[in-house]
Protein backbone atom coordinates (compact mmCIF):
# COMPACT_ATOMS: atom_id res chain seq x y z
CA UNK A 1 75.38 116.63 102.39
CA UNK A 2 74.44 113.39 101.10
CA UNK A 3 71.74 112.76 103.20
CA UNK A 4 70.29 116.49 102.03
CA UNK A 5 71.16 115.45 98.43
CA UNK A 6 68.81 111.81 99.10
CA UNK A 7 66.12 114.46 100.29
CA UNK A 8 65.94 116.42 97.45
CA UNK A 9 65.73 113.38 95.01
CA UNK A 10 63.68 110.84 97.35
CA UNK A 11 62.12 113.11 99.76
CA UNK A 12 61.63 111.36 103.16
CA UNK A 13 62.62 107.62 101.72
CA UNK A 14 65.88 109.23 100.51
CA UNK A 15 66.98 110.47 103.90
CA UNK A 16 65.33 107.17 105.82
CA UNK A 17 67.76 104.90 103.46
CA UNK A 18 70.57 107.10 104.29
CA UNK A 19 69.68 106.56 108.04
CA UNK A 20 69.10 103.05 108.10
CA UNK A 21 72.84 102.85 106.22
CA UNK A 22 74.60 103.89 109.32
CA UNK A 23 72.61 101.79 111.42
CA UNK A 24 73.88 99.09 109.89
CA UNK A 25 77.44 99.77 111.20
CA UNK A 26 75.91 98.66 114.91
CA UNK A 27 75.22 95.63 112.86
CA UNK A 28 78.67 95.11 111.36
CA UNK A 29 80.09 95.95 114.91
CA UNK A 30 78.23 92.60 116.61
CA UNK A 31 79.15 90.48 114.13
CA UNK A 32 82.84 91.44 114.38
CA UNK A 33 82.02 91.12 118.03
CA UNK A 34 81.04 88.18 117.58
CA UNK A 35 84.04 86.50 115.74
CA UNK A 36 86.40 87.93 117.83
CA UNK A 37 85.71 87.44 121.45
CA UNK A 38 83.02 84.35 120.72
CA UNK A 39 84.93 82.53 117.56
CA UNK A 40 88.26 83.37 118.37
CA UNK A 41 89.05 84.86 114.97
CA UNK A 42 91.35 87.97 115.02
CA UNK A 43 90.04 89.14 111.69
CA UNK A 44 87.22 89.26 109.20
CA UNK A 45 89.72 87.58 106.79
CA UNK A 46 90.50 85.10 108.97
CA UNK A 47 87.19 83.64 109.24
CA UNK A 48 86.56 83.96 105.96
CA UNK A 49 89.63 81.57 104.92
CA UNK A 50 88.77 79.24 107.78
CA UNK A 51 85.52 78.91 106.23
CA UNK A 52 85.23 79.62 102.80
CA UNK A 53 88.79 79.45 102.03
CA UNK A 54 91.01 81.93 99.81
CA UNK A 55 88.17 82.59 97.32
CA UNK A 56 86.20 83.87 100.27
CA UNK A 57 88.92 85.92 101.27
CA UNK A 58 89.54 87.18 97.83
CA UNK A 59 85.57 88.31 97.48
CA UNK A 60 85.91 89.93 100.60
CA UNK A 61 88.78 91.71 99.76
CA UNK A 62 87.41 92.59 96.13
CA UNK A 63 84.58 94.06 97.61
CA UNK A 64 85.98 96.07 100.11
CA UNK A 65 88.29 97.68 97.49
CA UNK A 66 85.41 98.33 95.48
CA UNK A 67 83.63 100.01 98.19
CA UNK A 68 86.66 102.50 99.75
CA UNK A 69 87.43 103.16 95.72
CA UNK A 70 83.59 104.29 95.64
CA UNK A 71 83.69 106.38 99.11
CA UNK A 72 86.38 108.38 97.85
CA UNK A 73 85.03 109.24 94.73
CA UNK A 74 81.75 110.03 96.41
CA UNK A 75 83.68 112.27 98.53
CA UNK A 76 85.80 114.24 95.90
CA UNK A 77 82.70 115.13 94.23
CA UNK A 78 80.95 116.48 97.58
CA UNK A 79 84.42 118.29 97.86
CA UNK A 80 84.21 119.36 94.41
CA UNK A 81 80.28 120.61 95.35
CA UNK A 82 81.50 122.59 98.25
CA UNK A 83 84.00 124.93 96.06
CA UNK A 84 81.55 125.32 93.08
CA UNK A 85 78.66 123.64 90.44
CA UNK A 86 79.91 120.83 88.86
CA UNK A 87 81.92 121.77 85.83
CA UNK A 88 83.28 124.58 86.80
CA UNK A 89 87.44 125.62 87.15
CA UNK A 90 87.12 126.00 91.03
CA UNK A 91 84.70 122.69 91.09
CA UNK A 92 87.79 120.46 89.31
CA UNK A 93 90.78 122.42 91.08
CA UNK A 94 89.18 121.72 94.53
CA UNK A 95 88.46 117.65 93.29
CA UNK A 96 92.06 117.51 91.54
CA UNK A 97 93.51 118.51 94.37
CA UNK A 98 91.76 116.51 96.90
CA UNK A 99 92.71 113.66 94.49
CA UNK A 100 96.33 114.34 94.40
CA UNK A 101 96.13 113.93 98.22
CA UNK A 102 94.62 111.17 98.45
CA UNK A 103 96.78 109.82 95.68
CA UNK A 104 100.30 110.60 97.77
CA UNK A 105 98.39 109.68 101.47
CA UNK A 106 98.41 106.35 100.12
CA UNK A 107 100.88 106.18 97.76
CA UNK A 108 102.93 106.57 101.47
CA UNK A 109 100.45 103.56 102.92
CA UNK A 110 98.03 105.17 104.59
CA UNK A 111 95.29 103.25 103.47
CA UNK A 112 97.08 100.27 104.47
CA UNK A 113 95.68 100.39 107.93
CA UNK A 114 91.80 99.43 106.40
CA UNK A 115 92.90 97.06 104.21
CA UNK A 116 95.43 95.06 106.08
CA UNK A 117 94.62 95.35 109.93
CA UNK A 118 94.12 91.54 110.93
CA UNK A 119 95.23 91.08 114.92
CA UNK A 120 96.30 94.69 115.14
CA UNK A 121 95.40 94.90 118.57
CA UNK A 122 96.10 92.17 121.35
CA UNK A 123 93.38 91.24 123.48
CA UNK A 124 92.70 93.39 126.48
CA UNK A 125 94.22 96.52 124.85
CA UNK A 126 92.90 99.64 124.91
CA UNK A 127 94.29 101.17 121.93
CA UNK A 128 96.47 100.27 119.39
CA UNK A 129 99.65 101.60 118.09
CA UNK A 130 100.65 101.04 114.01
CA UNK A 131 104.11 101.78 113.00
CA UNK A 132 104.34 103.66 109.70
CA UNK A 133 103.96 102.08 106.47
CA UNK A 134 107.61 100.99 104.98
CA UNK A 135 107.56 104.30 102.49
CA UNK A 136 106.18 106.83 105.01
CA UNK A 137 109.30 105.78 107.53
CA UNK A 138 111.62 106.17 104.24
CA UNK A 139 110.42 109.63 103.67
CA UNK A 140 110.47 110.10 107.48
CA UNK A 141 114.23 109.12 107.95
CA UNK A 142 115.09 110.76 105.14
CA UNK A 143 113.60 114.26 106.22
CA UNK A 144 115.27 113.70 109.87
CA UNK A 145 118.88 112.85 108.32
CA UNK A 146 118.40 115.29 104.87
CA UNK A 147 115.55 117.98 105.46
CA UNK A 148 116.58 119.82 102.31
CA UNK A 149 115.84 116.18 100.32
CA UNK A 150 112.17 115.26 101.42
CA UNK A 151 111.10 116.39 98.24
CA UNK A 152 113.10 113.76 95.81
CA UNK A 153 112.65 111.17 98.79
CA UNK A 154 108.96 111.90 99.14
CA UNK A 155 108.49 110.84 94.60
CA UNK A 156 110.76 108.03 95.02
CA UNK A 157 109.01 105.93 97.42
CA UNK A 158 107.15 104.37 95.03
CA UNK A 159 110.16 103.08 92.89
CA UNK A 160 111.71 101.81 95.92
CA UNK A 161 109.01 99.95 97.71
């Protein structure tokens, strides 16, 4: 969709640039590549200290904030697109509600995973297993031991965490 939506307001530029932006994940892959296996760093972050020290950490870690904050935004308005023209009742139900999921998804840690992943994965591994965030195993145990409480378990994460 966005690459259609480039299109229309770029023509072939639009749709090039929106191309050449997902090439540039090969890009980001070799250089994390690189740190890991050449440098020895486990992380992004941990380079980043090593070299720059915490403000170069903390710039990092600004910008990457900034830039899943503006991919989900960009997506609740594609979502919002998909149910009806911008404006419109179905438009803001469908982006409300995708908002209100996102909103509790994270509120539960899932985003914690892209934020905070630094030596995840041993070496040699072929996949990785995360254990739930602290308030997604809460609201787990809880439904195992109470399934009639999930609800009240589910709002109070937050105030416990």
């Amino acid at each position: 969709m966005n690459t259609a939506i480039l299109g229309f307001y770029y023509g072939i530029w639009g749709t090039l640039a929106y191309a050449a932006y997902y090439l540039s994940f090969l890009t980001g892959g070799k250089i994390i590549d690189s740190l890991r296996f050449q440098h020895g760093y486990t992380s992004v972050q941990g380079f980043l200290a090593d070299r720059f020290g915490r403000w170069g950490t903390s710039c990092y870690n600004f910008v990457a904030g900034v830039r899943l904050v503006s991919e989900v935004f960009a997506n609740l308005l594609v979502i919002g697109i998909l149910f009806g023209a911008a404006g419109t009742e179905s438009y803001t139900l469908a982006v409300l509600g995708l908002a209100a999921i996102t909103l509790f998804y994270s509120m539960l840690g899932g985003l914690h995973g892209y934020t905070a992943r630094p030596g995840a994965c041993a070496e040699g591994q072929s996949h990785c297993h995360q254990s739930p965030s602290p308030g997604l195993r809460r609201v787990i145990t809880a439904h195992q031991n109470h399934p009639h409480h999930i609800q009240q378990t589910a709002s109070d994460v937050n105030l416990r965490a």
